[in-house]
Protein backbone atom coordinates (compact mmCIF):
# COMPACT_ATOMS: atom_id res chain seq x y z
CA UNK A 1 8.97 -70.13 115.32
CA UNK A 2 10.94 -70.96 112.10
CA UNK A 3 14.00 -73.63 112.30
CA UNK A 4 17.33 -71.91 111.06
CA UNK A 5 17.42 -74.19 108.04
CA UNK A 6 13.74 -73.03 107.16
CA UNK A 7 14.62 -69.33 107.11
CA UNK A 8 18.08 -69.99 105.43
CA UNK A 9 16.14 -72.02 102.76
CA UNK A 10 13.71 -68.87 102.59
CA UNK A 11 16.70 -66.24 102.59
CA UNK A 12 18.17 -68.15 99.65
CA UNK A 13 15.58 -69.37 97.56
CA UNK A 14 15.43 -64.93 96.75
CA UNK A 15 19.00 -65.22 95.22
CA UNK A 16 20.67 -66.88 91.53
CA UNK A 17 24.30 -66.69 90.13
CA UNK A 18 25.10 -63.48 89.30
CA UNK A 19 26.54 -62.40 86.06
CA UNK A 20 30.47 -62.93 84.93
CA UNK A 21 32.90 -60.79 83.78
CA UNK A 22 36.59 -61.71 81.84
CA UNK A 23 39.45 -60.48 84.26
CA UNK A 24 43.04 -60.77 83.97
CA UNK A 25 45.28 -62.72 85.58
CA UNK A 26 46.30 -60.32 88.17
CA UNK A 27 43.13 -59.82 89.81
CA UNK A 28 41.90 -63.40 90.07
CA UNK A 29 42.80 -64.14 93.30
CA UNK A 30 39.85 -64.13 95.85
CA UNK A 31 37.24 -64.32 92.84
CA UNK A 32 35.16 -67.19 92.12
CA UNK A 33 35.98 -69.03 88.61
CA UNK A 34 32.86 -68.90 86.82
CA UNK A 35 34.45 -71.34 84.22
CA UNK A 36 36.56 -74.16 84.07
CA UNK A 37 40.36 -72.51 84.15
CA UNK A 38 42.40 -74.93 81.60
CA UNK A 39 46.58 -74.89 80.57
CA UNK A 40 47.15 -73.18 77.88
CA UNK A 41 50.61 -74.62 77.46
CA UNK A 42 52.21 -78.31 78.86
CA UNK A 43 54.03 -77.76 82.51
CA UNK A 44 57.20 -78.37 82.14
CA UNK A 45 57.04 -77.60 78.38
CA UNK A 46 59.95 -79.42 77.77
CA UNK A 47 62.15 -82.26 79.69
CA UNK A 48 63.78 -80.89 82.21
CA UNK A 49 66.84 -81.82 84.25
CA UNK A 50 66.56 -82.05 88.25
CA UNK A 51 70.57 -82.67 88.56
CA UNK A 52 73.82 -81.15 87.31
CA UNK A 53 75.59 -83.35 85.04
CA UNK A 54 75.86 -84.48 81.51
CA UNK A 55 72.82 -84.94 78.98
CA UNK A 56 73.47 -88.50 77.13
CA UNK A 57 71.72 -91.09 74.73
CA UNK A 58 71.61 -94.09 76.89
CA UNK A 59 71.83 -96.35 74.11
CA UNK A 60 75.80 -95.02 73.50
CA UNK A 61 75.84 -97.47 76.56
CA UNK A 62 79.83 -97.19 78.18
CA UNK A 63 82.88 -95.38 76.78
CA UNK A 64 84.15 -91.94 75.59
CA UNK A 65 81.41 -89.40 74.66
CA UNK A 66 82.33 -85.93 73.24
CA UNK A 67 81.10 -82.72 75.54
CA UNK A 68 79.72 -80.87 72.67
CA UNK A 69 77.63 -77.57 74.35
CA UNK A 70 76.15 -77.20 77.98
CA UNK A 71 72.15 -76.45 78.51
CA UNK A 72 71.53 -73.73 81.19
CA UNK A 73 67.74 -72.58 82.13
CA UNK A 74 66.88 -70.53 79.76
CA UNK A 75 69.68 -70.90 77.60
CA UNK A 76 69.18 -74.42 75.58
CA UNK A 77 71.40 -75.87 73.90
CA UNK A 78 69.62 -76.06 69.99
CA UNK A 79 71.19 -78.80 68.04
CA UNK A 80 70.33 -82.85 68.03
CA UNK A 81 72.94 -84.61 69.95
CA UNK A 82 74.63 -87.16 68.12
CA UNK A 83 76.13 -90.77 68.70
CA UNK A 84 78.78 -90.80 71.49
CA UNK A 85 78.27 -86.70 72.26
CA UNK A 86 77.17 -85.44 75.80
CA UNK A 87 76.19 -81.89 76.63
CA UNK A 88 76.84 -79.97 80.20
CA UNK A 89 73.51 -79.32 81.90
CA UNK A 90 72.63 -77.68 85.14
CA UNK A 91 69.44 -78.09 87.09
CA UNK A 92 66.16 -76.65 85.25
CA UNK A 93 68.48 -76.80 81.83
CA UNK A 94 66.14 -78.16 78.88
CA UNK A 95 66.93 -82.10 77.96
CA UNK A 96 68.93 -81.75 74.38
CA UNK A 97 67.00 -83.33 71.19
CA UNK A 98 68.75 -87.22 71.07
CA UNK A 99 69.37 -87.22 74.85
CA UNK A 100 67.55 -89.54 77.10
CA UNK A 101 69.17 -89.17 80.45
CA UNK A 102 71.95 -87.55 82.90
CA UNK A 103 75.02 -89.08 83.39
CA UNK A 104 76.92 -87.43 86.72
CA UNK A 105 80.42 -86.30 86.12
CA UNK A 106 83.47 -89.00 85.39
CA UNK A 107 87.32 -89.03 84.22
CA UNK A 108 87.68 -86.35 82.12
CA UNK A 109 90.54 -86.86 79.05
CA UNK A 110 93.27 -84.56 79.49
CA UNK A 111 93.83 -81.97 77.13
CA UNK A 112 90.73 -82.95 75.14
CA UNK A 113 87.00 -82.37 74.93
CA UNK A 114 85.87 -85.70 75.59
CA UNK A 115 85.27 -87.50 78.74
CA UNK A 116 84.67 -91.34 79.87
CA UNK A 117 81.30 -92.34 80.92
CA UNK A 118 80.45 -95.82 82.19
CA UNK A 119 76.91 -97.10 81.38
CA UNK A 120 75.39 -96.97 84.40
CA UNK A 121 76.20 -93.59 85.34
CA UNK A 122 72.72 -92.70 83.07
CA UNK A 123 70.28 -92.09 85.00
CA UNK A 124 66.64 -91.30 82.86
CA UNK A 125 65.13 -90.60 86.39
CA UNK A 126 66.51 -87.31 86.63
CA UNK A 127 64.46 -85.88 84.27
CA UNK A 128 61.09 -84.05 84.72
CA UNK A 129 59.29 -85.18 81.61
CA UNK A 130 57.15 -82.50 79.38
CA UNK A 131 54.04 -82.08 80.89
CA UNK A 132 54.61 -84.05 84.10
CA UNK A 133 52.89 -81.44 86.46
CA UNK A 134 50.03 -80.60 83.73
CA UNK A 135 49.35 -81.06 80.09
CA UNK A 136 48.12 -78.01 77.90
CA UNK A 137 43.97 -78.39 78.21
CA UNK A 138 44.41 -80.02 82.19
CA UNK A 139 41.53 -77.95 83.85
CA UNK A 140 43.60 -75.95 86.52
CA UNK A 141 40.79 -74.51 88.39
CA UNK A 142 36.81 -75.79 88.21
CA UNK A 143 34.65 -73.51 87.82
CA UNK A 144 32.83 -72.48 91.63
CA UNK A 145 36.02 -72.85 92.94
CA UNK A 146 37.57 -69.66 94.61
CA UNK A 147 40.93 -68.95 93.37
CA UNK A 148 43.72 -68.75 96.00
CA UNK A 149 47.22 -67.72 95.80
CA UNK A 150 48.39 -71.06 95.18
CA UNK A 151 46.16 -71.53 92.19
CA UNK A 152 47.40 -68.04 91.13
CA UNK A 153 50.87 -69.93 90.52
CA UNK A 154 49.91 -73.06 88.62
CA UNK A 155 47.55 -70.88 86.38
CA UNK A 156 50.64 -68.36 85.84
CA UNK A 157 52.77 -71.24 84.95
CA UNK A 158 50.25 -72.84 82.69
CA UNK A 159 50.33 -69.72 80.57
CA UNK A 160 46.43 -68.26 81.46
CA UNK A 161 45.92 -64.86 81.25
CA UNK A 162 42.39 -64.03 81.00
CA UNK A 163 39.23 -65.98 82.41
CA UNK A 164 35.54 -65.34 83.20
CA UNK A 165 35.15 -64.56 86.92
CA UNK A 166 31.90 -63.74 88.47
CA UNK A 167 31.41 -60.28 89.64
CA UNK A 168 31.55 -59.41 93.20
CA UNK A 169 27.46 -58.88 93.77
CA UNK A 170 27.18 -55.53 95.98
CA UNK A 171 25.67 -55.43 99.26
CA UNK A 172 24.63 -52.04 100.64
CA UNK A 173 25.17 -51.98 104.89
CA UNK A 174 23.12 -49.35 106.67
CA UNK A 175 23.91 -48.86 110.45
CA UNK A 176 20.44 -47.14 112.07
CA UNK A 177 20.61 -45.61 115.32
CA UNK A 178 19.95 -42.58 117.22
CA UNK A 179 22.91 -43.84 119.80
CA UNK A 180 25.81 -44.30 116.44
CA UNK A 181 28.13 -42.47 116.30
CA UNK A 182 31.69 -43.00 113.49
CA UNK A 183 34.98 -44.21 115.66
CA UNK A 184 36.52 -40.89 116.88
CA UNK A 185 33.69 -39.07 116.71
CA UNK A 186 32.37 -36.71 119.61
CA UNK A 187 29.15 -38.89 121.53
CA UNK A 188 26.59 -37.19 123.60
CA UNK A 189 25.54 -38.86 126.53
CA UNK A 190 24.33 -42.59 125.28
CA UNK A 191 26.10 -42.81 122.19
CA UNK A 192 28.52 -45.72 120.93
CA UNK A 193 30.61 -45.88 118.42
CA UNK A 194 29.01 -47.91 115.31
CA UNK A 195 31.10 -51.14 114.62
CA UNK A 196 29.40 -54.01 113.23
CA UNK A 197 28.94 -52.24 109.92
CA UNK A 198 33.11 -52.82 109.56
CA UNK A 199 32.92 -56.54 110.72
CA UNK A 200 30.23 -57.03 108.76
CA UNK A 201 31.68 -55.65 105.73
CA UNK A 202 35.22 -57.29 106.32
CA UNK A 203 33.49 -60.70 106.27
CA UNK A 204 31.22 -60.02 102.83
CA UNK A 205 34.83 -58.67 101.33
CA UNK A 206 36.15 -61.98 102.73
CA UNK A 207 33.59 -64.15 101.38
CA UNK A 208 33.56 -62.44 97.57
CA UNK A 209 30.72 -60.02 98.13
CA UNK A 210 31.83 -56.30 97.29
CA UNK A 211 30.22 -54.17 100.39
CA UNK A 212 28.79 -50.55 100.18
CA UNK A 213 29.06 -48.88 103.55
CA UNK A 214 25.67 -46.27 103.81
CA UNK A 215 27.25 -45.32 107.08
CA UNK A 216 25.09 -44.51 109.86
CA UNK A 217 21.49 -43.51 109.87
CA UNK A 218 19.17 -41.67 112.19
CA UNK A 219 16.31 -43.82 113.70
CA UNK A 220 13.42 -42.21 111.26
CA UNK A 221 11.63 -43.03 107.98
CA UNK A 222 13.29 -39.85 106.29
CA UNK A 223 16.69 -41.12 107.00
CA UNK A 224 15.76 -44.98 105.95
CA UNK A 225 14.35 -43.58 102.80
CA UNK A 226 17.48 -43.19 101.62
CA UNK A 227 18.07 -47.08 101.45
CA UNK A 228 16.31 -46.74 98.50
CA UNK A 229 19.11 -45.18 96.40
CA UNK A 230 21.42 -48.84 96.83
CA UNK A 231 22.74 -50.18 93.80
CA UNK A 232 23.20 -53.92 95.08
CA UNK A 233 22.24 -57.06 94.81
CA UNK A 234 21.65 -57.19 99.01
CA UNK A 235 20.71 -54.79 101.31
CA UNK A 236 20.99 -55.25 105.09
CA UNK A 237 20.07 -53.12 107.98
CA UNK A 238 21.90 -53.21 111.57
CA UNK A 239 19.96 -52.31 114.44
CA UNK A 240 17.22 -49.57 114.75
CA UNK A 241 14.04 -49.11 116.68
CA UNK A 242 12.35 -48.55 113.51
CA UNK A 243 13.46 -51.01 111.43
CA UNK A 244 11.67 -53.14 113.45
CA UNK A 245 8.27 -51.06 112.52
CA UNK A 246 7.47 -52.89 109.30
CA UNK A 247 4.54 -50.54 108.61
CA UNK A 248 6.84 -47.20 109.21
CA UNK A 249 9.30 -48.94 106.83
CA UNK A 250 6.71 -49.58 104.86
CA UNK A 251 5.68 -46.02 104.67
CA UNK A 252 9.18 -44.80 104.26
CA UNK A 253 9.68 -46.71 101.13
CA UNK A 254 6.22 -47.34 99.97
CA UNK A 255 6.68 -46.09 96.54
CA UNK A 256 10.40 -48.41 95.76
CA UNK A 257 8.28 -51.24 95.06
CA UNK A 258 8.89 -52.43 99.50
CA UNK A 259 7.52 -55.61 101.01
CA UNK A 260 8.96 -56.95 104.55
CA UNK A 261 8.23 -60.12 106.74
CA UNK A 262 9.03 -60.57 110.32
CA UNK A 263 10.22 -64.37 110.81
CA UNK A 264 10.52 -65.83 114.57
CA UNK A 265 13.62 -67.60 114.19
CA UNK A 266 14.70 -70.56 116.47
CA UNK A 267 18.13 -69.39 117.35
CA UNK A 268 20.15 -67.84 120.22
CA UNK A 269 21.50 -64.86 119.60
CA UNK A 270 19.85 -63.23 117.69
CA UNK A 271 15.85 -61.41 117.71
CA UNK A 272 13.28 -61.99 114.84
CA UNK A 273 15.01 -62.37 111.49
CA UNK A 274 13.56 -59.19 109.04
CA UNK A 275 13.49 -60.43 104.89
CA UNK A 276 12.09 -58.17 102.38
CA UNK A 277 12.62 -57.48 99.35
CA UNK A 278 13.13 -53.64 98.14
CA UNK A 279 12.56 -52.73 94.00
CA UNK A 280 13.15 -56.26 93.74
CA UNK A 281 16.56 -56.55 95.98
CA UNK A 282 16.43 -58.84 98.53
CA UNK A 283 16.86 -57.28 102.37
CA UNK A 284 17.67 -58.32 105.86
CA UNK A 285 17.37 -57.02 109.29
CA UNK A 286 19.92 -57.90 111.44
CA UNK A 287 19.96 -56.70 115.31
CA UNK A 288 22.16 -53.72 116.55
CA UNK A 289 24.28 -55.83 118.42
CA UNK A 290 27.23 -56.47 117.03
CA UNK A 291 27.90 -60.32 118.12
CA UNK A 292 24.38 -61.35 117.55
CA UNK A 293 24.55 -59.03 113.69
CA UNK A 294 28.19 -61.04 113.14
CA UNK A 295 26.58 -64.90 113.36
CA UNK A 296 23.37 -63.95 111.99
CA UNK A 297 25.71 -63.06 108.83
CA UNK A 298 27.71 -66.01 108.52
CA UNK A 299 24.04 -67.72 108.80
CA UNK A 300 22.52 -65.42 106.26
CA UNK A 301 24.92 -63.62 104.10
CA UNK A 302 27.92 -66.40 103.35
CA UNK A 303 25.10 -68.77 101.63
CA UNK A 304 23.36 -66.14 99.78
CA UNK A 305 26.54 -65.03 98.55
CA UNK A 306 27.60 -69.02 97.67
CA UNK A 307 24.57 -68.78 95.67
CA UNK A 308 25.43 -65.93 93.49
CA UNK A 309 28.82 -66.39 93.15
CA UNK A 310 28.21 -70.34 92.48
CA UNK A 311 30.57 -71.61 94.96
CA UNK A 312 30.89 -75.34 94.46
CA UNK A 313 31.44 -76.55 98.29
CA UNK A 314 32.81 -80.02 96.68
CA UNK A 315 36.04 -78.37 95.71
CA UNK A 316 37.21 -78.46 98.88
CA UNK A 317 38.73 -82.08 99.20
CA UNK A 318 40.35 -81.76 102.93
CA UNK A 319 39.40 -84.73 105.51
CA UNK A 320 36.42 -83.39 107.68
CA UNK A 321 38.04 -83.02 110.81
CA UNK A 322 40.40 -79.88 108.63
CA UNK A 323 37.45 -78.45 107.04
CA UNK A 324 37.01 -74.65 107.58
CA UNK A 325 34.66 -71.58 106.52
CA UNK A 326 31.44 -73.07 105.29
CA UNK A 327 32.48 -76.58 106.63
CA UNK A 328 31.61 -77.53 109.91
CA UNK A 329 33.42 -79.40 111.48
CA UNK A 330 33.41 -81.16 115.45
CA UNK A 331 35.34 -81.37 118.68
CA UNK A 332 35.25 -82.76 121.95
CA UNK A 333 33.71 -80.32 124.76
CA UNK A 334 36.36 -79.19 127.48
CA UNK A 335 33.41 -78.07 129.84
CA UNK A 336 29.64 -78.89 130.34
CA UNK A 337 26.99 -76.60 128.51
CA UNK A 338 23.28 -76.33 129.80
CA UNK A 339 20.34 -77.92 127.60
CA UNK A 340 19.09 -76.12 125.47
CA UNK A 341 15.35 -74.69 124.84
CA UNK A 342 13.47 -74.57 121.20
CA UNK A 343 16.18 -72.75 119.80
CA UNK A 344 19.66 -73.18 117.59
CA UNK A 345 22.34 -72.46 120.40
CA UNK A 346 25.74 -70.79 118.96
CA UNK A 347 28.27 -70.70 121.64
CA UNK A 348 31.93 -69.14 121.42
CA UNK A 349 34.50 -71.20 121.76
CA UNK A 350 38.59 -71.27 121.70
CA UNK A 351 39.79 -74.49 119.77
CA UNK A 352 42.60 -76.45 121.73
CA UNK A 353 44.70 -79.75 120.73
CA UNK A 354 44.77 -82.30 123.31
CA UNK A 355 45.76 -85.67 122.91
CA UNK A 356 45.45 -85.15 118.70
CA UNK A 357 41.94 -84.03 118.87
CA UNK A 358 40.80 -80.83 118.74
CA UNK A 359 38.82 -79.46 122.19
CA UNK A 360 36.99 -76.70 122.57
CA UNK A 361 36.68 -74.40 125.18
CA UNK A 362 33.39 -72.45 125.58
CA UNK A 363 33.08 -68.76 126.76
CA UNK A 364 30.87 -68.26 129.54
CA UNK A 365 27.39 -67.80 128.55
CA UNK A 366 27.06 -64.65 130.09
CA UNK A 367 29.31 -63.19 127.91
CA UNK A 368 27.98 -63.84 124.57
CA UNK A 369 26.96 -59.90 124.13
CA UNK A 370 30.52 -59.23 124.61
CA UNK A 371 32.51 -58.45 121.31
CA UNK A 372 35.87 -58.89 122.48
CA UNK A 373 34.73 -62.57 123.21
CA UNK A 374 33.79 -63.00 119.80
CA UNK A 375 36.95 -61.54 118.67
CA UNK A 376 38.69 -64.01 120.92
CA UNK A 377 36.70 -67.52 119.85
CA UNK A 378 38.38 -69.56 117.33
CA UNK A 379 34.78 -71.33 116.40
CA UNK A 380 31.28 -71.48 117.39
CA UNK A 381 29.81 -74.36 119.09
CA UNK A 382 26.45 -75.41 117.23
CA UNK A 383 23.85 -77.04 119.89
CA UNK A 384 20.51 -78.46 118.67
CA UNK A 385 17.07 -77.09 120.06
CA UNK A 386 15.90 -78.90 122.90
CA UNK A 387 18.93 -81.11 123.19
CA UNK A 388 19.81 -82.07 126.85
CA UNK A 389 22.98 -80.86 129.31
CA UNK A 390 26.01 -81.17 127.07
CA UNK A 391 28.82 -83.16 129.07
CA UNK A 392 32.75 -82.08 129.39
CA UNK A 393 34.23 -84.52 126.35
CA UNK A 394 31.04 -84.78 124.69
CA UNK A 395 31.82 -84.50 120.57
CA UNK A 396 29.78 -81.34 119.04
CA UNK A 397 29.44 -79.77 116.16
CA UNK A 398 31.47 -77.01 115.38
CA UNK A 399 31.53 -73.81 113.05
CA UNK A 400 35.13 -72.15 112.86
CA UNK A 401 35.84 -68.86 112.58
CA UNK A 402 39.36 -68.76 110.93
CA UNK A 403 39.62 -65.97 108.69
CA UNK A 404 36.63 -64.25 109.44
């Protein structure tokens, strides 16, 4: 048997960054920057007041100052502001040229424009300097960084528009299976409904990947044949008798340029991991089950799609114990697991809070086929081969599943 790192090192070794395309603004979120994202313009642009009040030079220092215009947002006001002259401004109105701080309301002078300011009613702290949040060149978003809707604000308000993104790389899905059938459909006796090719393609669409449904396939070399056609950068098989007949694979696609290995893997769930490559595109076998096919992707798919899209991991800056996705993370054990054999032991688990740590709670072991228990877990509980009887409060690692 092969470790899981040792067939993840194999599995991505066969990948590179894909290519990058320039997209607009609108349709960055979820890609992966495939540049440095800089400001086009400073943020604020201009000084900005965070109070209502009266713009003033604070060298005028006490006495009677004439109100000569007010400064709204979006409506300035355009001339210098002289010697012993104020100007009305509201919150988010643009500091006046010759003004250097707010002064709060104060005795107006009946009948008159003017009004009587003392000098320490200016206050230069209530202004949001040019360029206090960014200045125009500030790199908004590193390149292998994912762009989330957050990021789609500050690069709005630092005036980008267009950027190089890299392309979503394709991956082509095939469910095989005598026993598949589409949800709704009409099963003979022994037939399921085929579901882990719409997990499985929620979580590449999650994770940047653009998948390519083939929908279901009949457990024969004619129907696998048509595997060939895929236009993607990964191909992946769920389930089949056949599939796991390298030579009738072999025979089915003989002439696309088809080589396939069989790798024991050290892990539980999961069967022997299938890697190929087809006309020069990487492929995996997965098994038909749908738990087992679900980790085996996060194990497989997420990094070979880090690699192509250049993900850079390092962008994520949160404290270990909040890291998510990719990150693992640990816990404390609410409940004692058995040792474990030669093989990589993923367990399900719901995350709890106790105390300001986080627990978790495994899922019996008998029910790891179960989907509905996957659907249920908040993370997956990571146990090393051959590592003894796991006790209740024991710290493990951890791999969550939040947004997957």
């Amino acid at each position: 048997m092969i470790s899981v790192e040792e067939a993840q090192a194999r599995v991505i070794a066969a990948f590179k960054p894909i290519d990058t395309e320039h997209e607009d603004l609108s349709h960055f979120a979820g890609r992966v920057a495939a540049e440095d994202i800089k400001a086009v313009v400073d943020n604020p642009p201009a000084p900005i007041a965070t109070v209502n009040g009266y713009a003033v030079r604070q060298g005028d220092g006490e006495g009677v100052r004439k109100i000569v215009g007010r400064s709204t947002p979006g409506h300035p006001y355009r001339a210098t502001v002289g010697t012993n002259e104020a100007v009305r401004i509201v919150i988010g109105g643009v500091l006046p040229e010759g003004t250097d701080a707010i002064a709060f309301r104060e005795d107006p002078i009946e009948g008159s424009d003017e009004m009587q300011f003392s000098y320490s009613a200016a206050h230069p702290e209530h202004i949001r300097e040019a360029g206090l949040d960014f200045k125009a060149g500030s790199v908004l978003v590193p390149a292998g960084k994912r762009v989330t809707a957050r990021d789609m604000a500050v690069l709005a308000s630092g005036g980008v528009t267009q950027a190089k993104m890299r392309r979503r790389p394709r991956v082509a899905i095939a469910s095989v299976g005598d026993e598949l059938y589409a949800p709704g459909a009409e099963r003979r006796p022994g037939g399921i409904y085929a579901s882990t090719g719409y997990g499985l393609s929620a979580m590449i669409a999650n994770w940047g990947g653009a998948p390519c449904d083939f929908g279901i396939l009949e457990d024969n070399a004619q129907e696998i044949a048509t595997i060939a056609d895929a236009d993607a950068e990964l191909v992946v098989t769920l389930g089949g008798h056949s599939v796991g007949d390298t030579e009738l694979i072999a025979r089915a696609l003989g002439s696309t340029d088809f080589s396939m290995e069989t790798w024991p893997v050290a892990y539980r769930p999961g069967r022997p991991l299938l890697f190929g490559q087809l006309g020069g595109t990487p492929m995996l076998g997965f098994p038909g089950n749908p738990a087992s096919a679900l980790v085996c992707a996060l194990l497989f798919i997420r990094p070979s799609l880090d690699v192509m899209l250049g993900t850079n991991q390092n962008t994520c800056s949160l404290p270990q114990r909040f890291k998510c996705g990719c990150h693992n993370m640990t816990a404390r054990l609410t409940a004692e697991l058995p040792a474990t054999d030669g093989r990589k032991t993923y367990v399900r688990a719901r995350l709890v809070m106790q105390g300001g740590e986080v627990w978790a709670e495994p899922y019996p072991i008998l029910e790891y086929p179960m989907l509905s228990v996957l659907a249920k877990a908040d993370a997956l509980v990571v146990l090393p081969p051959n590592g003894p009887a796991a006790k209740s409060g024991d710290v493990v690692e951890i791999i969550p599943l939040d947004g997957y």
